[in-house]
N, C-alpha and C. Protein backbone atom coordinates (compact mmCIF):
# COMPACT_ATOMS: atom_id res chain seq x y z
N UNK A 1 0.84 -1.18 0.00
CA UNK A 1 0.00 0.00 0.00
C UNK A 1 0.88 1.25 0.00
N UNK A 2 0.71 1.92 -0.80
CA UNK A 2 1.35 3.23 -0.99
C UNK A 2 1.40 4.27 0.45
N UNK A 3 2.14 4.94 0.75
CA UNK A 3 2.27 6.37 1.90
C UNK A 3 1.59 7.50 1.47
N UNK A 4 0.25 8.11 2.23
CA UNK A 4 -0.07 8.77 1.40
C UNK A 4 0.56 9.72 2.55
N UNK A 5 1.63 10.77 1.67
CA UNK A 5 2.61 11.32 2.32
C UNK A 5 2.21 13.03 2.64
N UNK A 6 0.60 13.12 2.29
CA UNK A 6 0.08 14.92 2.31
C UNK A 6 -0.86 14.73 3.49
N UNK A 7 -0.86 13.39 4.57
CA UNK A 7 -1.18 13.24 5.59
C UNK A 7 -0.07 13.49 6.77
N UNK A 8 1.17 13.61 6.27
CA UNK A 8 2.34 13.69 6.91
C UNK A 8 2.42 14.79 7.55
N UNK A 9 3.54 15.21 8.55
CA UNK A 9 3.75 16.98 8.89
C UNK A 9 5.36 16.41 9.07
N UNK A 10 6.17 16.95 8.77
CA UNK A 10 7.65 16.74 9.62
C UNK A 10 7.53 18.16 10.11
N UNK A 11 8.22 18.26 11.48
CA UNK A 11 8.67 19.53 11.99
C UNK A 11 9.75 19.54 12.45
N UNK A 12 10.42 20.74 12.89
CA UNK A 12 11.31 21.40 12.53
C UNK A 12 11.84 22.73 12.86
N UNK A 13 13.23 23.59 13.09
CA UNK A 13 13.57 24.61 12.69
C UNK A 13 14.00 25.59 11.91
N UNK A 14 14.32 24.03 10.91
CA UNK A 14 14.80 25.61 9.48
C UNK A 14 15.91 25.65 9.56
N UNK A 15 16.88 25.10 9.97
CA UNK A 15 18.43 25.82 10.28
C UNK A 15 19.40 24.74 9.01
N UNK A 16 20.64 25.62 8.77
CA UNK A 16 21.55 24.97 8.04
C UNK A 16 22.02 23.82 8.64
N UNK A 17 22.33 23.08 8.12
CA UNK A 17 22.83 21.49 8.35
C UNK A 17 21.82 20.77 8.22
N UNK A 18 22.03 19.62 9.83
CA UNK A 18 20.84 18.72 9.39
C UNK A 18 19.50 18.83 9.69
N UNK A 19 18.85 19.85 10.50
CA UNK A 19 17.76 20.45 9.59
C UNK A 19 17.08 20.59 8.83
N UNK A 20 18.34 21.57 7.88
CA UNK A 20 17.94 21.71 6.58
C UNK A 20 18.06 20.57 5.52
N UNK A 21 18.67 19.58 6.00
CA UNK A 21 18.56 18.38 4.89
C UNK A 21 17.51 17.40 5.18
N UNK A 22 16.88 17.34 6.43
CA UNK A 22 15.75 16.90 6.68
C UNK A 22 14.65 17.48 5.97
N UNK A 23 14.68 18.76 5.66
CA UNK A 23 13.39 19.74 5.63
C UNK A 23 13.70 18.97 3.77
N UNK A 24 14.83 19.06 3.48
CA UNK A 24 14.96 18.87 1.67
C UNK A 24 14.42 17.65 1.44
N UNK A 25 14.56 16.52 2.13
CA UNK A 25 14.09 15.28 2.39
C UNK A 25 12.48 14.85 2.23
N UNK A 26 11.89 15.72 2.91
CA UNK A 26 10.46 15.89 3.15
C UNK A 26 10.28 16.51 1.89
N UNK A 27 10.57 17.50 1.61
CA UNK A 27 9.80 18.27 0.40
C UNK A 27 10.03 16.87 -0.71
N UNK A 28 11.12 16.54 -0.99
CA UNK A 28 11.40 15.37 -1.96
C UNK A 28 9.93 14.37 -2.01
N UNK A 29 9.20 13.87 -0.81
CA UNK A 29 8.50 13.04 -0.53
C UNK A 29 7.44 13.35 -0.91
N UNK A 30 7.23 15.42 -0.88
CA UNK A 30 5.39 15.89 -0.62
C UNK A 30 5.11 16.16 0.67
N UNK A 31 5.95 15.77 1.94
CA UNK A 31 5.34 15.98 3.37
C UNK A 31 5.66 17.42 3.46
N UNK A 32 4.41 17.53 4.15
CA UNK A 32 4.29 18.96 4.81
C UNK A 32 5.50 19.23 5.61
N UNK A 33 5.91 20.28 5.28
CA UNK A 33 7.74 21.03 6.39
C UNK A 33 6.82 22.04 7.45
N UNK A 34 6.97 21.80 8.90
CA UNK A 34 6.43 23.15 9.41
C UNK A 34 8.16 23.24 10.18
N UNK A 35 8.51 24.07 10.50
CA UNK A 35 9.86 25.01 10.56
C UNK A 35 9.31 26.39 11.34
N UNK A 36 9.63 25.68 12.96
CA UNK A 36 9.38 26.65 14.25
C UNK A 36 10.90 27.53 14.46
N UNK A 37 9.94 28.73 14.84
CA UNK A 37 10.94 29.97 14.59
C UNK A 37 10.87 30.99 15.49
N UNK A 38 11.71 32.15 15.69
CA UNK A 38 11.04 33.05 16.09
C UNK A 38 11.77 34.40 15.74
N UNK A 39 11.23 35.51 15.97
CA UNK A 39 11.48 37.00 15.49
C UNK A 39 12.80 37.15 15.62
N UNK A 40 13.25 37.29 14.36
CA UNK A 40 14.88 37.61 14.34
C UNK A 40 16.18 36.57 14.14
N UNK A 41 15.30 35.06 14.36
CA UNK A 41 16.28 33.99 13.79
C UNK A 41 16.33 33.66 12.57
N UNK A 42 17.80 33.38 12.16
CA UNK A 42 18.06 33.05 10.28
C UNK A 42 17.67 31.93 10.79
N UNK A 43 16.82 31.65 9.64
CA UNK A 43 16.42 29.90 8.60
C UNK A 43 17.20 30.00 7.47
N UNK A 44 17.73 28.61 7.18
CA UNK A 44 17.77 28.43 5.67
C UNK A 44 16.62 27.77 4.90
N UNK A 45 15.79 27.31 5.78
CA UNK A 45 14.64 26.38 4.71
C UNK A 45 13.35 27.59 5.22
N UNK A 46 12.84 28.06 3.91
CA UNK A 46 11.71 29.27 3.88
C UNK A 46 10.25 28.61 3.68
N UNK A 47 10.12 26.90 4.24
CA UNK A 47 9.07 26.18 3.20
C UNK A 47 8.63 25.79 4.80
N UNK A 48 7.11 26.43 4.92
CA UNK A 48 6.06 26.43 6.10
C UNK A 48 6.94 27.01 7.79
N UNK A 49 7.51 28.02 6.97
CA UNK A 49 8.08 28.87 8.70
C UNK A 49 6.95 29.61 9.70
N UNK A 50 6.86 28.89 10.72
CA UNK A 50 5.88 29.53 11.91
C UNK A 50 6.64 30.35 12.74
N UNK A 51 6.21 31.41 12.90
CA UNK A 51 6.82 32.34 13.57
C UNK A 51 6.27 32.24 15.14
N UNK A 52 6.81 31.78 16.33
CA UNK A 52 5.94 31.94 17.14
C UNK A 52 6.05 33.58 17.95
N UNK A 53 5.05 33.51 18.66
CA UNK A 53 4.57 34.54 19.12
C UNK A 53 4.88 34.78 20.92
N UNK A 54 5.57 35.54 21.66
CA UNK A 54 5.72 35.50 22.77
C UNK A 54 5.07 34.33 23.43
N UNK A 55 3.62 34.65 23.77
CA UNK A 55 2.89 34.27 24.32
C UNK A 55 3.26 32.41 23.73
N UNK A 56 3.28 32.22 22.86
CA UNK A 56 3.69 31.09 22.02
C UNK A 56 4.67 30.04 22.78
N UNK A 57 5.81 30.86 22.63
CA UNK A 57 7.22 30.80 23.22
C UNK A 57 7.29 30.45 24.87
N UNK A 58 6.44 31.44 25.32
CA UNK A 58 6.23 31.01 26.84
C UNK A 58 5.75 29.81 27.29
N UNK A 59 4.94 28.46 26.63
CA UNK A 59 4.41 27.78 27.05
C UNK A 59 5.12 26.34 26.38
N UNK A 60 6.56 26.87 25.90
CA UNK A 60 7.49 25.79 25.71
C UNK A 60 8.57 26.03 27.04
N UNK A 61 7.88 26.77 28.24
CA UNK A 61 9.45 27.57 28.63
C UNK A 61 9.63 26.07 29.67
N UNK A 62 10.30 26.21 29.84
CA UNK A 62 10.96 25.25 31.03
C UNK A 62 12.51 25.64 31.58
N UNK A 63 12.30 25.17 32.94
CA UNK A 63 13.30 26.38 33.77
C UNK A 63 14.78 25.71 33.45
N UNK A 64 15.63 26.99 33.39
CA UNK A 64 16.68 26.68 33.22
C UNK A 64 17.58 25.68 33.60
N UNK A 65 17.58 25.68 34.68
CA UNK A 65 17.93 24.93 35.90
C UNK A 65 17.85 23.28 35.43
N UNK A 66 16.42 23.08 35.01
CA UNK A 66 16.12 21.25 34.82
C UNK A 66 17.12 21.38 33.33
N UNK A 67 16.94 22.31 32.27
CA UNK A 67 17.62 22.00 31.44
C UNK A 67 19.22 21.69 31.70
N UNK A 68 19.87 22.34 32.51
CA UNK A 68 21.29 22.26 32.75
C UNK A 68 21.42 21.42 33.52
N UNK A 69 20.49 20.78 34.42
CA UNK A 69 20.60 19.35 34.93
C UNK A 69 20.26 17.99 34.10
N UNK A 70 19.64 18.15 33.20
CA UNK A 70 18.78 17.00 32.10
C UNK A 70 20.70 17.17 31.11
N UNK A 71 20.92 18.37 30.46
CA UNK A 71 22.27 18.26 29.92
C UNK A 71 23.27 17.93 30.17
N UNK A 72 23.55 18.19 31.50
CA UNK A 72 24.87 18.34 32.60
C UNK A 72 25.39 19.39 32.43
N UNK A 73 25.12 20.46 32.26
CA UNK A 73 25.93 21.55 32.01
C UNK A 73 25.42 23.15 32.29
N UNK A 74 25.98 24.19 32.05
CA UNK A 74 25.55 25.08 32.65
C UNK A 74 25.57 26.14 31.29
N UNK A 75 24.70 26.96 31.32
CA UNK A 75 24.40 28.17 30.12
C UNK A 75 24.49 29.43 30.18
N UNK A 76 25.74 30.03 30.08
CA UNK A 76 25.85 31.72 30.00
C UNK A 76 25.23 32.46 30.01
N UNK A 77 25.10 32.48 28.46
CA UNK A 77 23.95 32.69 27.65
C UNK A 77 22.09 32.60 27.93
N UNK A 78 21.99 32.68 28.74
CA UNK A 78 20.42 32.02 29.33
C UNK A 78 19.32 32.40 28.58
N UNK A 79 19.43 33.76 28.58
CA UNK A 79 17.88 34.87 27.70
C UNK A 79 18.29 34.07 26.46
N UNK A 80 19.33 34.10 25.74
CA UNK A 80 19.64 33.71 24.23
C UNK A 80 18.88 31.91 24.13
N UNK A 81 19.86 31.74 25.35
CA UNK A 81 19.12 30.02 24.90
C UNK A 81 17.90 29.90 25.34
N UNK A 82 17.01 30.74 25.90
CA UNK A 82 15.69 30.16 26.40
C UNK A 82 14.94 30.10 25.66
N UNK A 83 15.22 31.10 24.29
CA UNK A 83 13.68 31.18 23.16
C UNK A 83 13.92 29.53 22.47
N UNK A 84 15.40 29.32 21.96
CA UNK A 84 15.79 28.24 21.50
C UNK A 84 15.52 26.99 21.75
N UNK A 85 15.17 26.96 23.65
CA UNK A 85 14.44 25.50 24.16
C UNK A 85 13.14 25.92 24.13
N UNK A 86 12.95 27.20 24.04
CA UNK A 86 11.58 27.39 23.80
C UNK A 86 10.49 26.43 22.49
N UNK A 87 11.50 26.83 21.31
CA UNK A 87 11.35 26.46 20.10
C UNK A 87 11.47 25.00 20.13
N UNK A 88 12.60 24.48 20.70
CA UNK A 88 12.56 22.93 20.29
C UNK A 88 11.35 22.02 20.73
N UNK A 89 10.61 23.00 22.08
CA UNK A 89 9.74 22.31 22.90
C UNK A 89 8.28 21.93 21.91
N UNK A 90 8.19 23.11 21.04
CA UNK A 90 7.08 22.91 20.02
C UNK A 90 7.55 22.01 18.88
N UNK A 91 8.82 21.75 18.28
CA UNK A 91 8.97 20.70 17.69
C UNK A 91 8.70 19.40 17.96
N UNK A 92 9.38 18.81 19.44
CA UNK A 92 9.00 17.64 20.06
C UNK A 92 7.70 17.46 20.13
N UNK A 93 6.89 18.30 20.45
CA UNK A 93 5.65 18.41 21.12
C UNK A 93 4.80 17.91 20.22
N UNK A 94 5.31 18.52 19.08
CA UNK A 94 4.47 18.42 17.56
C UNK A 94 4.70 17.10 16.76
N UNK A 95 5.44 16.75 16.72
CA UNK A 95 6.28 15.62 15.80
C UNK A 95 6.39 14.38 17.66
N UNK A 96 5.83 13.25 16.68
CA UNK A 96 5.45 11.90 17.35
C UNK A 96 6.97 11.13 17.48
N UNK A 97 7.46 11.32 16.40
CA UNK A 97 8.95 10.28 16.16
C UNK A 97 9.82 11.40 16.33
N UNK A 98 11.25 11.16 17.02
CA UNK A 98 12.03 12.26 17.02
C UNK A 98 13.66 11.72 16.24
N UNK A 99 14.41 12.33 15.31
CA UNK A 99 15.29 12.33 14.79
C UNK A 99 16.12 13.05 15.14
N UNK A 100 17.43 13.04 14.99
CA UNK A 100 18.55 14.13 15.32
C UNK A 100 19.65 13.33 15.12
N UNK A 101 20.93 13.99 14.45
CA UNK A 101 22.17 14.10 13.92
C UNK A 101 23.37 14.61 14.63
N UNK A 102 24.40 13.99 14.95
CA UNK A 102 25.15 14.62 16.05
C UNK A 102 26.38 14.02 16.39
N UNK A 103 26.43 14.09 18.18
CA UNK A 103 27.45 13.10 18.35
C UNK A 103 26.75 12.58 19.84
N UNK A 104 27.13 11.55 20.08
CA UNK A 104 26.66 11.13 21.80
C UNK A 104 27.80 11.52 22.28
N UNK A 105 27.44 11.86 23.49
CA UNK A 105 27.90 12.59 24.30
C UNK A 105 28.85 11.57 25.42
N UNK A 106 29.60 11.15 25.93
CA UNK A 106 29.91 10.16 27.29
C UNK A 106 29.14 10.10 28.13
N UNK A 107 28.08 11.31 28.79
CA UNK A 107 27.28 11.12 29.52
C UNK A 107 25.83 10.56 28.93
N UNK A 108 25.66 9.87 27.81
CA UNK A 108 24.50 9.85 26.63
C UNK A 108 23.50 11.09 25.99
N UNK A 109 23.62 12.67 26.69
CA UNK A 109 23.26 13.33 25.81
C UNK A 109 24.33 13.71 24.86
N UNK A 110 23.49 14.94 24.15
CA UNK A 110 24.12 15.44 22.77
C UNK A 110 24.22 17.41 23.25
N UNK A 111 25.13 17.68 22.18
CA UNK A 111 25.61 19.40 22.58
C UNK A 111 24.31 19.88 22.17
N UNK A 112 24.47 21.18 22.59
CA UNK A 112 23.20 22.51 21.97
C UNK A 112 22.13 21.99 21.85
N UNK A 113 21.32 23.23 20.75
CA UNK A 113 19.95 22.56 20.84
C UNK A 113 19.80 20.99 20.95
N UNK A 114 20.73 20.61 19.69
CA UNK A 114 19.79 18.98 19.15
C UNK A 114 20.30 18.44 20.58
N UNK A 115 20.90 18.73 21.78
CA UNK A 115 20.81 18.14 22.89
C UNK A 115 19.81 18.38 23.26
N UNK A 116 19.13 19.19 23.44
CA UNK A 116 17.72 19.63 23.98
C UNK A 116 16.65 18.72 23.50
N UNK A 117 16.46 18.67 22.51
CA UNK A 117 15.71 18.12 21.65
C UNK A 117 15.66 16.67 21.85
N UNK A 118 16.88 16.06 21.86
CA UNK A 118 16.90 14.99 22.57
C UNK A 118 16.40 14.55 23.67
N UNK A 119 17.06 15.49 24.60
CA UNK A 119 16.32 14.78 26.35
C UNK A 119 14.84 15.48 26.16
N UNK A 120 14.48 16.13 25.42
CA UNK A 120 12.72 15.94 25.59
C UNK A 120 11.99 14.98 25.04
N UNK A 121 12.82 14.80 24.14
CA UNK A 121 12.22 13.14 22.80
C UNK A 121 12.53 11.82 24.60
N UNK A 122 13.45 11.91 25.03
CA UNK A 122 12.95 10.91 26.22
C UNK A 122 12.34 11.49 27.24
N UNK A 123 12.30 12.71 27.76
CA UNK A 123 11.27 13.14 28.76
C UNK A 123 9.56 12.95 28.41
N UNK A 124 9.63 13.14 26.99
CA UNK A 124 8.42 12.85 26.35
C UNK A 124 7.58 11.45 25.75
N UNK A 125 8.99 10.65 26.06
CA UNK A 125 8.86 8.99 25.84
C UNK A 125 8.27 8.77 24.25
N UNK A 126 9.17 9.67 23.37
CA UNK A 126 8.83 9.42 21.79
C UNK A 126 9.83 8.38 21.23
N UNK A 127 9.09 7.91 20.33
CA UNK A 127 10.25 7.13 19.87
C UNK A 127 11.43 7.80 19.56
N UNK A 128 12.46 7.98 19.97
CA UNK A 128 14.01 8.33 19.46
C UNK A 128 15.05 7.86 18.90
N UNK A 129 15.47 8.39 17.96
CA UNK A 129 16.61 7.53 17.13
C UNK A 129 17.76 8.71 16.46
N UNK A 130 19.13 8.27 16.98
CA UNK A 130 20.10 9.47 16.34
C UNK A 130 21.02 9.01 15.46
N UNK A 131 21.55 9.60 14.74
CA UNK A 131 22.83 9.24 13.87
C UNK A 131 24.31 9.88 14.34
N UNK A 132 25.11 9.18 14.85
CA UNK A 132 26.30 9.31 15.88
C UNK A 132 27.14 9.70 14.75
N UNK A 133 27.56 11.06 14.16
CA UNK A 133 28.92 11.10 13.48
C UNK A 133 29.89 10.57 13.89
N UNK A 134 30.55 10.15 14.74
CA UNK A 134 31.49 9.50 15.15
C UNK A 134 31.59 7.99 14.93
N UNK A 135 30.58 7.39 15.26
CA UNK A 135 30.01 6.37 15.42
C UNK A 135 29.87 5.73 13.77
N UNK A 136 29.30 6.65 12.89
CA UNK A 136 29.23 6.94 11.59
C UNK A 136 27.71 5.18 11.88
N UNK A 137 26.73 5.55 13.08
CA UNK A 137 25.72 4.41 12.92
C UNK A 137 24.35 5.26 13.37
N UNK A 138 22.74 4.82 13.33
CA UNK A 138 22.08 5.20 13.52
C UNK A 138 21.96 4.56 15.22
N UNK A 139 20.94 4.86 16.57
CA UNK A 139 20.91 4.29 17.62
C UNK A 139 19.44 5.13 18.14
N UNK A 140 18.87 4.05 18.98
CA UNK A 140 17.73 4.00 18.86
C UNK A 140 17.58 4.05 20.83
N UNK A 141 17.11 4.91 21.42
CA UNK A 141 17.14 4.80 22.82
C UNK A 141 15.92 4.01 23.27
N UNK A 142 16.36 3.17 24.05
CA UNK A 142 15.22 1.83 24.54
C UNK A 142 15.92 1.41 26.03
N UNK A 143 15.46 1.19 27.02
CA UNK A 143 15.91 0.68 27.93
C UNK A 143 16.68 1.35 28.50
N UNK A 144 16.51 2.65 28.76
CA UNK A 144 17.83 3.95 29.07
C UNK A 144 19.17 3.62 28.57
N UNK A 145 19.19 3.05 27.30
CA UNK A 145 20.47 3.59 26.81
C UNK A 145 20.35 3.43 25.19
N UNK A 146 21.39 4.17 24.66
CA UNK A 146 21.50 3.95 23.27
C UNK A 146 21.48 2.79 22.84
N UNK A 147 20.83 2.15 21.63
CA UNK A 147 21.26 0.83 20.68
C UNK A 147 20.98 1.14 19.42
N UNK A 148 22.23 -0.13 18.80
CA UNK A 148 22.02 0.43 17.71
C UNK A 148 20.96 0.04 16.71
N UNK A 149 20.90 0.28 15.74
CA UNK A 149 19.55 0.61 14.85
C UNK A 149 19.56 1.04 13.72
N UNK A 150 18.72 0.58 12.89
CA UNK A 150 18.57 1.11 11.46
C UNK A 150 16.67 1.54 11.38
N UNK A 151 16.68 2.77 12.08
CA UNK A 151 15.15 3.51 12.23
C UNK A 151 14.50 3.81 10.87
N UNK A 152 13.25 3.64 11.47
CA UNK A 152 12.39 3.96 9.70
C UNK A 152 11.24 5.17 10.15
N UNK A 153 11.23 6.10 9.81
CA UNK A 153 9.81 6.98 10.37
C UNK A 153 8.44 6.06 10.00
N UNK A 154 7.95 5.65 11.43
CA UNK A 154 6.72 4.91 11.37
C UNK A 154 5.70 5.71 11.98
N UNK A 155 6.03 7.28 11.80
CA UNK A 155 4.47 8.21 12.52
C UNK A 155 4.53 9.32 11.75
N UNK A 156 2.84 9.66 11.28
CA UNK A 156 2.36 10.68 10.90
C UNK A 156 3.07 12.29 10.68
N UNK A 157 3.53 11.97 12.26
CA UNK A 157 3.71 13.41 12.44
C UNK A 157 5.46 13.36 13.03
N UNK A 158 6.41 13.59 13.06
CA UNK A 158 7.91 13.39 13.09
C UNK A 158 8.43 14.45 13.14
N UNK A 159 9.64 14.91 14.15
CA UNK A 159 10.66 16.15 14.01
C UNK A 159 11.87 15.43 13.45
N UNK A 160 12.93 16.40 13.25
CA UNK A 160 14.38 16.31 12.58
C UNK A 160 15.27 17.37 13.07
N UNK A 161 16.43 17.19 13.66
CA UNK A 161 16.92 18.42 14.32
C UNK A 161 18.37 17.79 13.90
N UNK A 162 19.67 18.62 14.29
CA UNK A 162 20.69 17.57 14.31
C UNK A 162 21.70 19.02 14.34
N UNK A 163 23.20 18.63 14.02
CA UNK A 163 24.17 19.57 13.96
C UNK A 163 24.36 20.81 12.94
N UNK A 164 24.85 21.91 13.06
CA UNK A 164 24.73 22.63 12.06
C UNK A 164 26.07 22.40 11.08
N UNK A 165 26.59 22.16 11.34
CA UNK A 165 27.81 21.58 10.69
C UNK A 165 27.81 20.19 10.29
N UNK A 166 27.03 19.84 8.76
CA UNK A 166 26.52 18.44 8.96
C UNK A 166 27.65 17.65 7.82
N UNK A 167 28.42 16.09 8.12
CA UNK A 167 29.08 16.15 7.14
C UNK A 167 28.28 15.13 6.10
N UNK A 168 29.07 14.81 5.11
CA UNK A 168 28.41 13.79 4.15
C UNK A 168 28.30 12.65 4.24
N UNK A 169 28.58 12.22 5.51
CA UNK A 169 28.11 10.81 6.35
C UNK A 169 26.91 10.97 7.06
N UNK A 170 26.36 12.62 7.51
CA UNK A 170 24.94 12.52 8.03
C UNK A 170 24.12 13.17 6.66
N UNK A 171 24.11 13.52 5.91
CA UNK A 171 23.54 13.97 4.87
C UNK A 171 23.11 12.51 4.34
N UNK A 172 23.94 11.46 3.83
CA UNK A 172 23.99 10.07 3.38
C UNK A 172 22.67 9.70 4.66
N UNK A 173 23.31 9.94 5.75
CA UNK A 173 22.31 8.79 6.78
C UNK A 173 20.77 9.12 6.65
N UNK A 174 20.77 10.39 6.75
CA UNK A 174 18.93 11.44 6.34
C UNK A 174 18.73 10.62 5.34
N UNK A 175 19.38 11.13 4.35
CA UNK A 175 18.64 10.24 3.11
C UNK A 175 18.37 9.04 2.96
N UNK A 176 18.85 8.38 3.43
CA UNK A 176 18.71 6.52 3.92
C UNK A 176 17.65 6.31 4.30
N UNK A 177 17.55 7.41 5.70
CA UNK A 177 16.08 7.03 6.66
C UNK A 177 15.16 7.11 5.54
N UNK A 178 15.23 8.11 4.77
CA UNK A 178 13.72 8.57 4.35
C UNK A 178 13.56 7.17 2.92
N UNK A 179 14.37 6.77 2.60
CA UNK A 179 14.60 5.77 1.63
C UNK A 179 14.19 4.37 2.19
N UNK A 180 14.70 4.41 3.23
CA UNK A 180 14.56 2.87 4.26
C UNK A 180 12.63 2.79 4.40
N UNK A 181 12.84 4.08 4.94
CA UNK A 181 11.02 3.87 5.27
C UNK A 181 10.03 4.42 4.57
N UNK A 182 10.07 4.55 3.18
CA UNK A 182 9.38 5.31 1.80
C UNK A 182 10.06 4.87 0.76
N UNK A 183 10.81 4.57 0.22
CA UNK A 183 11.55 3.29 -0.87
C UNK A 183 11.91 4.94 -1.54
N UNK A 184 12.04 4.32 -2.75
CA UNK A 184 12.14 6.30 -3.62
C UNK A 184 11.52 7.46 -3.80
N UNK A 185 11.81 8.33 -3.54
CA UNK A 185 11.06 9.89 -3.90
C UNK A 185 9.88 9.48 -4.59
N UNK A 186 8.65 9.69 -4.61
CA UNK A 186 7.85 9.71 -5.63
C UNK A 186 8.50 10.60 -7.28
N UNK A 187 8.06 9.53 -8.25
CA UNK A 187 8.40 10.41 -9.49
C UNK A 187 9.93 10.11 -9.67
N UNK A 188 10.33 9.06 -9.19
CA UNK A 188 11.93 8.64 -9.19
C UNK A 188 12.12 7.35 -10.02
């Protein structure tokens, strides 16, 4: 039976790297791109950008504090990074399956946002699955810890987040997923 793929949503931020090769991925397929944002951040992908709205933003907030304990780490920067977990909180929230591109961390999270993004994909108990540049493998969190895995998007509705600096071993891996679990682009 065919994917009917204009039932889909992937979400998203829009940003260069893997992001943005997720967001290219989706359009390839027909799925809807929504690409959460807010006043004054560069996107590179301009295809379904939501701008949120203060009021918006506030009801992703979560206190600093759990974030730098969920990460292990501590944030300078606080006002800057808060719209940013702000934002990722409506991606997770939105998208059923969670993806992200990166590196694991020794302590099992990941840096910056797509760390964020991560420990909410398990605070949120979504299915999660990352692609370890290092590792150069996909891994699938089950049983509080990483394993490895060859993930297929099996939900409706799905985010994609990952490094902004993406190389051509995670560009290759995006495209796999969406190949593994949709065979070719329509029209291919």
């Amino acid at each position: 039976m065919a994917q009917d793929f204009r039932k889909m949503r992937f979400y998203s931020g829009g940003h260069k790297g893997a992001e943005a090769e997720f967001g290219r991925n989706a359009e390839r397929y027909g799925i809807r791109e929504i690409n959460f944002s807010f006043q004054g951040q560069p996107l590179e992908r301009k295809r379904g950008i939501t701008i949120l709205s203060p009021e918006a933003l506030k009801r992703g907030d979560i206190s600093m504090e759990i974030v730098s304990l969920r990460m292990g780490r501590t944030y300078s920067r606080e006002k800057e990074i808060r719209k940013v977990t702000q934002t990722i909180f409506h991606m997770v929230n939105m998208g059923h399956q969670v993806f992200s591109v990166g590196r694991i961390q020794h302590d099992d999270t990941f840096r910056g946002g797509t760390g964020w993004a991560v420990e909410l994909g398990k605070l949120f108990k979504r299915p999660l699955s990352v692609y370890d540049l290092t590792q150069l493998g996909w891994f699938t969190w089950r049983d509080g810890k990483w394993q490895k895995d060859d993930p297929h998007i099996c939900h409706n509705t799905f985010m994609g987040t990952g490094t902004r600096q993406l190389a051509e071993a995670g560009r290759q891996a995006i495209g796999d997923l969406f190949q593994r679990s949709f065979g070719p682009p329509p029209g291919l």
